[in-house]
C-alpha atoms as a PDB file:
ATOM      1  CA  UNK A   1       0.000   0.000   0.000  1.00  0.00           C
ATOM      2  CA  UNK A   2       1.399   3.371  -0.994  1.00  0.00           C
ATOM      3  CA  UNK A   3       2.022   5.924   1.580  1.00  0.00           C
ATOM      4  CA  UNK A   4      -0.779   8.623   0.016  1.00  0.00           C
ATOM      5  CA  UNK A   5      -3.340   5.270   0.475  1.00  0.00           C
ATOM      6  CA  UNK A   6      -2.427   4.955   4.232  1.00  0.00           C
ATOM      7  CA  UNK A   7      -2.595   8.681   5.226  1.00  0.00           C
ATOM      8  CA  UNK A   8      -5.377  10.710   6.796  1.00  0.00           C
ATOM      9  CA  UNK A   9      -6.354  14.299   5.984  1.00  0.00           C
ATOM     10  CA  UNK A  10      -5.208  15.363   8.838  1.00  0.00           C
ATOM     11  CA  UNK A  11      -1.484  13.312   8.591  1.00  0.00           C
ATOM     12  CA  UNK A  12      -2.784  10.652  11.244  1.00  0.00           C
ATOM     13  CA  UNK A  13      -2.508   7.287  10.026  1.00  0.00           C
ATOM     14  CA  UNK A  14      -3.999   4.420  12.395  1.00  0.00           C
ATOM     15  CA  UNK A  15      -2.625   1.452  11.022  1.00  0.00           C
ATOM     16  CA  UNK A  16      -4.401  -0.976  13.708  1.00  0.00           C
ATOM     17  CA  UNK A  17      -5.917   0.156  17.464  1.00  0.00           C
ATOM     18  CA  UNK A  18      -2.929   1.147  18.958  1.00  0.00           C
ATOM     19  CA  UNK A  19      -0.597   1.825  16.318  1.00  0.00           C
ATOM     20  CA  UNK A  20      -0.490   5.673  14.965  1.00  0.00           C
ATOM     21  CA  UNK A  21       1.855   6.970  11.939  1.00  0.00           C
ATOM     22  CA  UNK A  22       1.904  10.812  11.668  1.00  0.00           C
ATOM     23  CA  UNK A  23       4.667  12.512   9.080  1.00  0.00           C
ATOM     24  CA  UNK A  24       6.386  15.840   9.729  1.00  0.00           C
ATOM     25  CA  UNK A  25       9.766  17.446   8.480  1.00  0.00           C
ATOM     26  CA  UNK A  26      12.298  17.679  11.019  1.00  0.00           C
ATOM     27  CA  UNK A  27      13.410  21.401   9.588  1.00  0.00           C
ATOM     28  CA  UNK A  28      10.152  22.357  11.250  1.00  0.00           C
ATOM     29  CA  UNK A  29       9.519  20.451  14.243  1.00  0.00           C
ATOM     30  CA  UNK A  30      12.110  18.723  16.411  1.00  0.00           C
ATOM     31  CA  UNK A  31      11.658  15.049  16.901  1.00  0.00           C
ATOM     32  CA  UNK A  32      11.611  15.143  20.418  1.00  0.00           C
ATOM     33  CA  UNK A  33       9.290  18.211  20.832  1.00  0.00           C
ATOM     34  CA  UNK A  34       7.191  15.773  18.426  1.00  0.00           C
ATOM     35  CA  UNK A  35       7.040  12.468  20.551  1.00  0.00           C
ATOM     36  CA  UNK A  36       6.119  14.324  23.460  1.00  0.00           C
ATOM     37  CA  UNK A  37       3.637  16.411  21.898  1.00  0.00           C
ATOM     38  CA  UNK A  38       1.624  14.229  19.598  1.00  0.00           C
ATOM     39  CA  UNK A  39       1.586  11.228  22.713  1.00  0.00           C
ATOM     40  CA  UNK A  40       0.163  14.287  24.708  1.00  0.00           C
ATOM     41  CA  UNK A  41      -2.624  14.941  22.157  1.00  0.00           C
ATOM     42  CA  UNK A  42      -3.091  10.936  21.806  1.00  0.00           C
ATOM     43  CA  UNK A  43      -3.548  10.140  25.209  1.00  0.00           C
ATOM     44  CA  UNK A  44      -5.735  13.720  26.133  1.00  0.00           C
ATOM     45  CA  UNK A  45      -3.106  13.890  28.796  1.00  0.00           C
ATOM     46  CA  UNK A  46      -0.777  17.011  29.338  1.00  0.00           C
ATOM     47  CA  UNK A  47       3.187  16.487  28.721  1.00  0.00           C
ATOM     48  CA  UNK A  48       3.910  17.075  32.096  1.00  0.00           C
ATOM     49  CA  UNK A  49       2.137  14.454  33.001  1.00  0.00           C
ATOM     50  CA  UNK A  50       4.368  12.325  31.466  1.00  0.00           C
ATOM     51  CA  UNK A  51       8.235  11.995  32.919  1.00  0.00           C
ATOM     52  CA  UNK A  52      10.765  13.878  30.620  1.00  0.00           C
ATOM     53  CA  UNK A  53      12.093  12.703  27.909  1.00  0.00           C
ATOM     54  CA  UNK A  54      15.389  13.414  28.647  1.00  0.00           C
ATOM     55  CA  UNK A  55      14.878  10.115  31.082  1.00  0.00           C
ATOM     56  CA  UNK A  56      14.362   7.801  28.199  1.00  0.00           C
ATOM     57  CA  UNK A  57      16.805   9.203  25.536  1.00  0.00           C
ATOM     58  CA  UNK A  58      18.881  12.249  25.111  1.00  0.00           C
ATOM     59  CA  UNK A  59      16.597  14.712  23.184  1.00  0.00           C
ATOM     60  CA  UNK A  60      19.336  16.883  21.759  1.00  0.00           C
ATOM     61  CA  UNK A  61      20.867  13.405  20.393  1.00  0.00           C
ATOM     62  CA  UNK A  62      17.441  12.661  18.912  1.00  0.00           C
ATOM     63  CA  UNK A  63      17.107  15.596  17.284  1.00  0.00           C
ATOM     64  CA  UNK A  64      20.539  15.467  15.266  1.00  0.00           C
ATOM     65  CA  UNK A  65      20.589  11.970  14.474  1.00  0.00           C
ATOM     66  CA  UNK A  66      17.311  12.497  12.264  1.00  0.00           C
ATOM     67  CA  UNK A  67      17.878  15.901  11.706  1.00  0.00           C
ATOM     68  CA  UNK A  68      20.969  16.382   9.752  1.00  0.00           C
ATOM     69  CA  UNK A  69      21.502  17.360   6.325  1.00  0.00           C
ATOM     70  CA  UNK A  70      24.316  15.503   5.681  1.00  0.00           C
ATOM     71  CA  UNK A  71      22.692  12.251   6.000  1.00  0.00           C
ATOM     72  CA  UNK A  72      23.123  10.054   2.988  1.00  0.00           C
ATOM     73  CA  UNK A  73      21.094   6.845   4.309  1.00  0.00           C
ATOM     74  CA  UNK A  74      17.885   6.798   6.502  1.00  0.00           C
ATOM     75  CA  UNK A  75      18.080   6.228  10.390  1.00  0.00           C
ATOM     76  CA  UNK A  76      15.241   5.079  12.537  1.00  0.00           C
ATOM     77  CA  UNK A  77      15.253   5.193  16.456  1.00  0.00           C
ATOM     78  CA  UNK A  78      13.005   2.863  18.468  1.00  0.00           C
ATOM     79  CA  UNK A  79      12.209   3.059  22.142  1.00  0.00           C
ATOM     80  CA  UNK A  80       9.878   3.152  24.789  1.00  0.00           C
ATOM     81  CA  UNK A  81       8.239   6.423  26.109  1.00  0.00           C
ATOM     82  CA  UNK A  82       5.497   6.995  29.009  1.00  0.00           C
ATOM     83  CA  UNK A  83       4.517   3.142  27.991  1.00  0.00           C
ATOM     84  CA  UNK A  84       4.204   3.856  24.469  1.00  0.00           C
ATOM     85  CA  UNK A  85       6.710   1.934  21.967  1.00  0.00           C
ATOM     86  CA  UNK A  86       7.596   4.909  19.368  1.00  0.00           C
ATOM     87  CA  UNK A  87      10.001   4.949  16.281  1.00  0.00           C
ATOM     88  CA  UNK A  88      11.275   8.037  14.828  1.00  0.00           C
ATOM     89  CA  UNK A  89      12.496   8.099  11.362  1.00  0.00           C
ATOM     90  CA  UNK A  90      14.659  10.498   9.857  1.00  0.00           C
ATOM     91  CA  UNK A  91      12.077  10.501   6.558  1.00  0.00           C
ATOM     92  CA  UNK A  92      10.106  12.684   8.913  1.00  0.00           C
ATOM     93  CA  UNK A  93       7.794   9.721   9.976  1.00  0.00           C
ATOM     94  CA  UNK A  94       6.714   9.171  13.854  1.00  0.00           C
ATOM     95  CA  UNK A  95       5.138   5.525  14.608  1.00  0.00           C
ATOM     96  CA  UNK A  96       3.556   5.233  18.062  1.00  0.00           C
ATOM     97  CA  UNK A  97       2.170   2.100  19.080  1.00  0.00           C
ATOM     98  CA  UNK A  98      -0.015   2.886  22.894  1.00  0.00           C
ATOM     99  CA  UNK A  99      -1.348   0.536  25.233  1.00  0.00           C
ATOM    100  CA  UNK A 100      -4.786  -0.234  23.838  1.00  0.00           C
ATOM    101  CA  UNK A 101      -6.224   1.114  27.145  1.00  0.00           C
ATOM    102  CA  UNK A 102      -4.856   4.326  26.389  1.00  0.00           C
ATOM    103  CA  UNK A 103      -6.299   5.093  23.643  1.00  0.00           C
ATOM    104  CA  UNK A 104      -9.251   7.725  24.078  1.00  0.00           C
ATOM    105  CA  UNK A 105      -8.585   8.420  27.504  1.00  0.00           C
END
């Protein structure tokens, strides 16, 4: 299935219940201020509800691992955040995969 088949209007692609693909360019948004943010607007919870970031993986490292211009082959990042599994891509994609129960909260 091509990418422009699996998108939403809005950018928000639920690929299953818990399991939420949303695209953005890094030049605009930082992929850490991303993670936090769109798990925030998933879960209807605020960020600082959440522990930081910086307690699961260096944000500043994040951000210029997918993030720089001299990059000649892709990088993804996986790991766990505020019990959410989420992969960053430097193509710009975010892939969060929540605890079922979460969802809608």
């Amino acid at each position: 299935m091509s990418k422009s088949n699996r998108r939403s209007r809005d950018g928000d692609t639920p690929t299953s219940m818990n399991v939420t693909r949303k695209q953005f360019d890094w030049s605009e948004t930082r992929p850490s201020a991303a993670v936090t943010e769109y798990i925030s607007a998933m879960t209807g919870r605020e960020q600082t509800d959440f522990a930081p970031l910086y307690e699961t993986i260096d944000p500043e490292a994040l951000d210029s691992l997918l993030d720089s211009p001299k990059r000649s082959t892709p990088v993804s990042i996986s790991f766990e955040y505020a019990d959410h599994s989420v992969t960053v891509r430097s193509d710009g994609e975010l892939v969060i995969e929540a605890p079922s129960s979460s969802i809608g909260r």
